[in-house]
N, C-alpha and C. Protein backbone atom coordinates (compact mmCIF):
# COMPACT_ATOMS: atom_id res chain seq x y z
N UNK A 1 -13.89 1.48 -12.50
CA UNK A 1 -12.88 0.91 -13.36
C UNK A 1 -13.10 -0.60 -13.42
N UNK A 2 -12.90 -1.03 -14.79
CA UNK A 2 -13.13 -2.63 -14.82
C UNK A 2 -11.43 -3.26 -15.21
N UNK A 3 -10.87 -4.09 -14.66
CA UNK A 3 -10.46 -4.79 -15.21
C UNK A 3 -10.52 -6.24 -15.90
N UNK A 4 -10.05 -6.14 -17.14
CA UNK A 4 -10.82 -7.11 -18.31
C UNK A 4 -9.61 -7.23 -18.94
N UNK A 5 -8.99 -8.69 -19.06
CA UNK A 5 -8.50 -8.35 -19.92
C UNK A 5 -9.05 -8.61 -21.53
N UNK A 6 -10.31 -9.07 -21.70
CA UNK A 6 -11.10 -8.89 -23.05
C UNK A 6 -11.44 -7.74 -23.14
N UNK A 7 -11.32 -6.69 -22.66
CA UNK A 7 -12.26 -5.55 -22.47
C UNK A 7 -13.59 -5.77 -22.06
N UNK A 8 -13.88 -6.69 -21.35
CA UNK A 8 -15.34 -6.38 -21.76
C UNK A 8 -15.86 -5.36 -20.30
N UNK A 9 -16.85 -4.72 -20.19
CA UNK A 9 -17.28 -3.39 -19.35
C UNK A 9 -18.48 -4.19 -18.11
N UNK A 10 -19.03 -5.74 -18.48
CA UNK A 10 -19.53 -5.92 -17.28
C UNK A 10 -19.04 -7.13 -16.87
N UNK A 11 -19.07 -7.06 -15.75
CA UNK A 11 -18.72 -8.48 -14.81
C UNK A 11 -19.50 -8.50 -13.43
N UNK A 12 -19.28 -9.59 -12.43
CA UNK A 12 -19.60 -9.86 -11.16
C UNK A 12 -19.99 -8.85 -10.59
N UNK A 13 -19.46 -7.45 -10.21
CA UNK A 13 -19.40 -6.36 -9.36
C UNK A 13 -20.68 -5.94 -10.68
N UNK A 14 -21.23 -5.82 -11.39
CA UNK A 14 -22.12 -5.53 -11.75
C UNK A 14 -23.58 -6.14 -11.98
N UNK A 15 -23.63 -7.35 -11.45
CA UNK A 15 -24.36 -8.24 -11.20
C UNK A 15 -24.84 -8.00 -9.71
N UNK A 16 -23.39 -7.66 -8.76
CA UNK A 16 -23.81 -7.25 -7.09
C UNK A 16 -24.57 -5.94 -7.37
N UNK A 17 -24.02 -4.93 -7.68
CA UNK A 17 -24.68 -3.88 -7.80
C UNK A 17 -26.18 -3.89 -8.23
N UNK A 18 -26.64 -4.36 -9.04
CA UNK A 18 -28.05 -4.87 -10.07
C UNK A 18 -28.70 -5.21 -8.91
N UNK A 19 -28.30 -6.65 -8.29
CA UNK A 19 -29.00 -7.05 -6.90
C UNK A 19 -29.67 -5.34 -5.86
N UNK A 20 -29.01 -4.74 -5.80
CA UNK A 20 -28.96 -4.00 -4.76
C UNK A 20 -29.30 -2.78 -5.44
N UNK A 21 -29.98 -2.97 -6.54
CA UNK A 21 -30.72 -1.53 -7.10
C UNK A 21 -29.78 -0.29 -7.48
N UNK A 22 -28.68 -0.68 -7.64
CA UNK A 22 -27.57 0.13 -8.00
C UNK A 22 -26.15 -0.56 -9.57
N UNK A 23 -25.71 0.99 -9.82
CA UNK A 23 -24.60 0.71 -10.57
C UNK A 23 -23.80 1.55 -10.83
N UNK A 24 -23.37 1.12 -11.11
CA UNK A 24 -21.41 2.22 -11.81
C UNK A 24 -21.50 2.61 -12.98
N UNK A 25 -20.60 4.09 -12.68
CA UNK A 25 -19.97 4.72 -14.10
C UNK A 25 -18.25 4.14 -14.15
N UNK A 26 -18.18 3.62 -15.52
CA UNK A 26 -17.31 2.79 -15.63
C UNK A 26 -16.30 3.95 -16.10
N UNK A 27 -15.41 4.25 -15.77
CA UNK A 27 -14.43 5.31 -16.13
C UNK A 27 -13.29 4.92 -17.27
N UNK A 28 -12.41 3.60 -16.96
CA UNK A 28 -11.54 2.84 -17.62
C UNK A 28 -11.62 1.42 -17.35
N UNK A 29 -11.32 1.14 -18.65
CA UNK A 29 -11.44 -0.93 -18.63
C UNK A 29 -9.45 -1.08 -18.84
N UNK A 30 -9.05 -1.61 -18.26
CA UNK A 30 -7.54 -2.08 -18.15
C UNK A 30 -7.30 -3.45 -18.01
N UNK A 31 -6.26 -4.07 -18.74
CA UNK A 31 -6.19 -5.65 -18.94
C UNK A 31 -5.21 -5.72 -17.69
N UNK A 32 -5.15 -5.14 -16.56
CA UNK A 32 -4.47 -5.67 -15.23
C UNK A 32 -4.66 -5.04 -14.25
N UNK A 33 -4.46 -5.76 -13.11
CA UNK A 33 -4.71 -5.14 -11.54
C UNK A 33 -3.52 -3.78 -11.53
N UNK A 34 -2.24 -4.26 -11.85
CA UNK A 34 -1.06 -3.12 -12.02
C UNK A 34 -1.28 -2.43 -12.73
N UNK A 35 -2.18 -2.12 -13.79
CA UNK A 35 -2.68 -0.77 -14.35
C UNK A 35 -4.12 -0.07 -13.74
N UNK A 36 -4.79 -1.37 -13.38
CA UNK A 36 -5.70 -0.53 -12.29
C UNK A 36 -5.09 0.27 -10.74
N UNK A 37 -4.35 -0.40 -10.66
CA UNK A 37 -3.98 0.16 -9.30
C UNK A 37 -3.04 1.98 -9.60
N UNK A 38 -2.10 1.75 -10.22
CA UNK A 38 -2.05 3.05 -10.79
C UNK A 38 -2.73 3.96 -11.39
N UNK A 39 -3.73 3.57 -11.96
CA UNK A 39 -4.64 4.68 -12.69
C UNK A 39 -5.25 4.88 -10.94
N UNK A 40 -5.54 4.01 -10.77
CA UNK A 40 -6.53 4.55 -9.21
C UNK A 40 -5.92 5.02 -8.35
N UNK A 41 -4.71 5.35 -8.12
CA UNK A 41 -3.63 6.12 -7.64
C UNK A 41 -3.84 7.70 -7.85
N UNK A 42 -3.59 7.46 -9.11
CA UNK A 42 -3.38 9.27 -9.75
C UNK A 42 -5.16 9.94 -10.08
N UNK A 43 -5.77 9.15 -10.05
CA UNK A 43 -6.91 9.91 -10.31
C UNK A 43 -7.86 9.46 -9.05
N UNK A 44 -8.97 10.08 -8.97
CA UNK A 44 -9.91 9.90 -7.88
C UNK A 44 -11.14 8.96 -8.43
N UNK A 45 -10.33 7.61 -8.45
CA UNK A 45 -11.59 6.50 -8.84
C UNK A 45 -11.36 5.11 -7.93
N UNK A 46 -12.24 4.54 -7.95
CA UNK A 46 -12.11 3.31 -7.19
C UNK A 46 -11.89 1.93 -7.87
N UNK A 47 -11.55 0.89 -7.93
CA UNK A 47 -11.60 -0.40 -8.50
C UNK A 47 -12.53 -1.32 -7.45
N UNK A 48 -12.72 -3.02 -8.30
CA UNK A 48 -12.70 -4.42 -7.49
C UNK A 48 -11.90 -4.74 -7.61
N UNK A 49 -11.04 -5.45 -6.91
CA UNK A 49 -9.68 -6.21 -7.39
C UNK A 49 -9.73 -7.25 -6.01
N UNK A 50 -8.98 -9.01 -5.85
CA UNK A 50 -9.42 -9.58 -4.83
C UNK A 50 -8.42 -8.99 -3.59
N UNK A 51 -9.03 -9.73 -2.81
CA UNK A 51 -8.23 -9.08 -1.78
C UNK A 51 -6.52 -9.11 -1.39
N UNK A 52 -6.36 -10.78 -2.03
CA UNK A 52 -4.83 -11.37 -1.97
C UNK A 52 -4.32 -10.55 -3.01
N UNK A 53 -4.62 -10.30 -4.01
CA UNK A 53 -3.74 -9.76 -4.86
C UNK A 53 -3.06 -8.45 -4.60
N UNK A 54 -3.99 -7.86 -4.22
CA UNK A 54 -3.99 -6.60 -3.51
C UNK A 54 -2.70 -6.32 -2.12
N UNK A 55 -2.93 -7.15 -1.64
CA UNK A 55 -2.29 -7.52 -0.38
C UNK A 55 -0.42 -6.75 -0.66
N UNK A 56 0.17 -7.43 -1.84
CA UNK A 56 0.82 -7.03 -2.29
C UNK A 56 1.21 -6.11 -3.00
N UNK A 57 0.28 -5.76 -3.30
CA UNK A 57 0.84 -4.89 -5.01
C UNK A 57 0.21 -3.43 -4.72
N UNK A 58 0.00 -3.03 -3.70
CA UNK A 58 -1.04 -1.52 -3.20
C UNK A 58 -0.31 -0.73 -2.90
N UNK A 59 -0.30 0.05 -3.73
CA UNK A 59 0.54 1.41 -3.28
C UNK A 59 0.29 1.89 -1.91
N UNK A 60 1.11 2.44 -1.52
CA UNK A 60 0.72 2.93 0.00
C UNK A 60 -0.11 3.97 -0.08
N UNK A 61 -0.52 4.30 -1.11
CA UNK A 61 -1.70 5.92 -0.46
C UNK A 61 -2.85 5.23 -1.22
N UNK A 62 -2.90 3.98 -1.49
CA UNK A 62 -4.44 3.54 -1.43
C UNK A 62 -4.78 2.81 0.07
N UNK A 63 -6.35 2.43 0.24
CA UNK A 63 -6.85 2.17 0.97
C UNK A 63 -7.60 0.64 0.25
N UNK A 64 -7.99 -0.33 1.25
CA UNK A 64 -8.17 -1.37 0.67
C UNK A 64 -10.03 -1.60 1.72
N UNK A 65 -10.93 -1.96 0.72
CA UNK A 65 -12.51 -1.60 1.99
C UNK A 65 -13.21 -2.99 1.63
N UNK A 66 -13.44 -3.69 2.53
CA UNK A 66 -14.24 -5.23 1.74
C UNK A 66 -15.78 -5.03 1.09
N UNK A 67 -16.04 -5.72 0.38
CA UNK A 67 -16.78 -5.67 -0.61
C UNK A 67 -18.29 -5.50 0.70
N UNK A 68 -19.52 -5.29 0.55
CA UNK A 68 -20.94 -5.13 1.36
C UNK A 68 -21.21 -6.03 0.95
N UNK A 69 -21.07 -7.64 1.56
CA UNK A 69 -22.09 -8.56 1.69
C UNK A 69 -21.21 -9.53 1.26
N UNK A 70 -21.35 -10.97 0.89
CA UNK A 70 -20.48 -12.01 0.43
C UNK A 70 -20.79 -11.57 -1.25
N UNK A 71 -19.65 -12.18 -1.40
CA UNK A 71 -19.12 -12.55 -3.08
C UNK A 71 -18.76 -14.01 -3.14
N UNK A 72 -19.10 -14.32 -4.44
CA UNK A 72 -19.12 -15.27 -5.40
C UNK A 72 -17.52 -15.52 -5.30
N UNK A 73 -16.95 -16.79 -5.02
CA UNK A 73 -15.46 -16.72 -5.48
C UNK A 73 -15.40 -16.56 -6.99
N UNK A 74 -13.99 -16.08 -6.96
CA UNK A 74 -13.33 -15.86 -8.11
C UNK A 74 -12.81 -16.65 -9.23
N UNK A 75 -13.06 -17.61 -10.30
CA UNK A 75 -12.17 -18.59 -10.64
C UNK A 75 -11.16 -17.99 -11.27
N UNK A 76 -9.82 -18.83 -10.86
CA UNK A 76 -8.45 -18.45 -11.41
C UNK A 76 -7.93 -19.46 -12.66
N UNK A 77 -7.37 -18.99 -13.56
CA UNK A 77 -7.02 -19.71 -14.97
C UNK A 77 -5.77 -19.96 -15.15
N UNK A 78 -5.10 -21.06 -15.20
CA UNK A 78 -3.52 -20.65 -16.51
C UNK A 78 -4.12 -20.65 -17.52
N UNK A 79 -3.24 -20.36 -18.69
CA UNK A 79 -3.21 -20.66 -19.68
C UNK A 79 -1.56 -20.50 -20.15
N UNK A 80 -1.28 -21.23 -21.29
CA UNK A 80 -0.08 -21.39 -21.94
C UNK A 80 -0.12 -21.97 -23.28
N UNK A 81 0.77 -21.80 -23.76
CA UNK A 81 0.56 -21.93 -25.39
C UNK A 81 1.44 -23.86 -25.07
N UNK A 82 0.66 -24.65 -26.04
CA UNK A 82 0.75 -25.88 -26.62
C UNK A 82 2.39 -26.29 -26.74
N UNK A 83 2.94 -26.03 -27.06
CA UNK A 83 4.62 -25.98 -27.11
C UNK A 83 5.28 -26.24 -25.87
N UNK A 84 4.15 -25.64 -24.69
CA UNK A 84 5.04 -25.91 -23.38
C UNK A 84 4.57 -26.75 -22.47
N UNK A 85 2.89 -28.06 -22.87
CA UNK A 85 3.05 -28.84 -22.46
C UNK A 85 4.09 -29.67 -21.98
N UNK A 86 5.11 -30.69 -22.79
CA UNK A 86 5.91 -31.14 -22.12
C UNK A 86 7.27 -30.72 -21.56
N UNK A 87 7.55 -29.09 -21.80
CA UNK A 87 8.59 -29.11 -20.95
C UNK A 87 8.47 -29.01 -19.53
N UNK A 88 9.35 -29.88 -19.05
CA UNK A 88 9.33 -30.24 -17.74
C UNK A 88 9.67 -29.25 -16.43
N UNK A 89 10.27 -28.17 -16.69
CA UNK A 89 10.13 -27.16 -16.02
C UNK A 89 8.96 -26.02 -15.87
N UNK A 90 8.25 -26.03 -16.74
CA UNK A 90 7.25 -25.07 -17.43
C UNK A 90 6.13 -25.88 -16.63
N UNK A 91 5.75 -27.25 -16.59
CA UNK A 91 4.90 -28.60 -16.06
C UNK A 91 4.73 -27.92 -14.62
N UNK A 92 6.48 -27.72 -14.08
CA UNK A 92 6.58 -27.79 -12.33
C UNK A 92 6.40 -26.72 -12.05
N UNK A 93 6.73 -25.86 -12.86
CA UNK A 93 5.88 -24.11 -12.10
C UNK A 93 4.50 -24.14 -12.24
N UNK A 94 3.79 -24.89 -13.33
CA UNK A 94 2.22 -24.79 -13.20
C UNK A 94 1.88 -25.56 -12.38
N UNK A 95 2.65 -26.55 -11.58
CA UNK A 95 2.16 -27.48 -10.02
C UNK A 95 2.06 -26.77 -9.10
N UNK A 96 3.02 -26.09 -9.40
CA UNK A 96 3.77 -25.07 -8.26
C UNK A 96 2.57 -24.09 -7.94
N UNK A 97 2.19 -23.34 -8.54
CA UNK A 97 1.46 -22.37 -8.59
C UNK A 97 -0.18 -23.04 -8.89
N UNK A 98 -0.65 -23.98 -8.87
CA UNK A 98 -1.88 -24.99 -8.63
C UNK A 98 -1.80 -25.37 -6.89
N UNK A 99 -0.58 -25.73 -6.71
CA UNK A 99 -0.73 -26.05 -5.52
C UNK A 99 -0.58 -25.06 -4.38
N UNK A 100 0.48 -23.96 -4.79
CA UNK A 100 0.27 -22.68 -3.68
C UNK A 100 -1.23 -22.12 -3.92
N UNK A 101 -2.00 -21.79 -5.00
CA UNK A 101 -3.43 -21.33 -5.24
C UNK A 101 -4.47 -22.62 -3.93
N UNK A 102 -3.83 -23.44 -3.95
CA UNK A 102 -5.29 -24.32 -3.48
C UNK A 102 -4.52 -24.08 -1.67
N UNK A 103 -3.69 -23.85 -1.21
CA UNK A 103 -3.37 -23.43 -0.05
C UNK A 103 -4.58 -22.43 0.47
N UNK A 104 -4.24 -21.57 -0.22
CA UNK A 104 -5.17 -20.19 -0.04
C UNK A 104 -6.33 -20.01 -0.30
N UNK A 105 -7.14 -21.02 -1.25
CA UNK A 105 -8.51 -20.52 -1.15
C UNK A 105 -9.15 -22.20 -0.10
N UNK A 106 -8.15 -22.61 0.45
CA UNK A 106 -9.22 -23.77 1.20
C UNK A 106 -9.16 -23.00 2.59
């Protein structure tokens, strides 16, 4: 399973795999971890998803297995539509959430 939210069907975990003379049958592409994690619930497939995110959001009858070998970090994005540059509350949750993100990956 890929999650994308462009759809698109390759990424990172297919680049590791390539390295290592291997690859995946891609079953479903889903624009979120919360739809991957449920589809991978009810059916017998596996995802990538990082590990923090996971941490939270895992159903209890999944299992969580670290990736074989180091990975590439992940880069993380906002985005927001132009309109909410200057409001000033909208400003302090994107500090907010810049500055809890840099807690965790230093």
């Amino acid at each position: 399973m890929v999650i994308s939210r462009e759809g698109g069907r390759h990424n990172r975990v297919d680049d590791l795999l390539k390295a290592r003379k291997l690859r995946r049958k891609i079953a479903f592409t889903v624009p979120t971890l919360a739809l991957a994690l449920r589809i991978v619930d009810t059916h017998n497939l596996v995802t990538v998803a990082p590990r923090l995110l996971t941490r939270h959001a895992l159903p209890p009858s999944l299992r969580v297995y670290p990736m074989p070998g180091a990975t590439p970090p992940i880069l993380a994005v906002l985005a927001w539509h132009a309109r909410h540059d200057r409001d000033a509350a909208h400003r302090r949750l994107r500090t907010l959430i810049v500055n809890e993100l840099g807690k965790i990956t230093r």
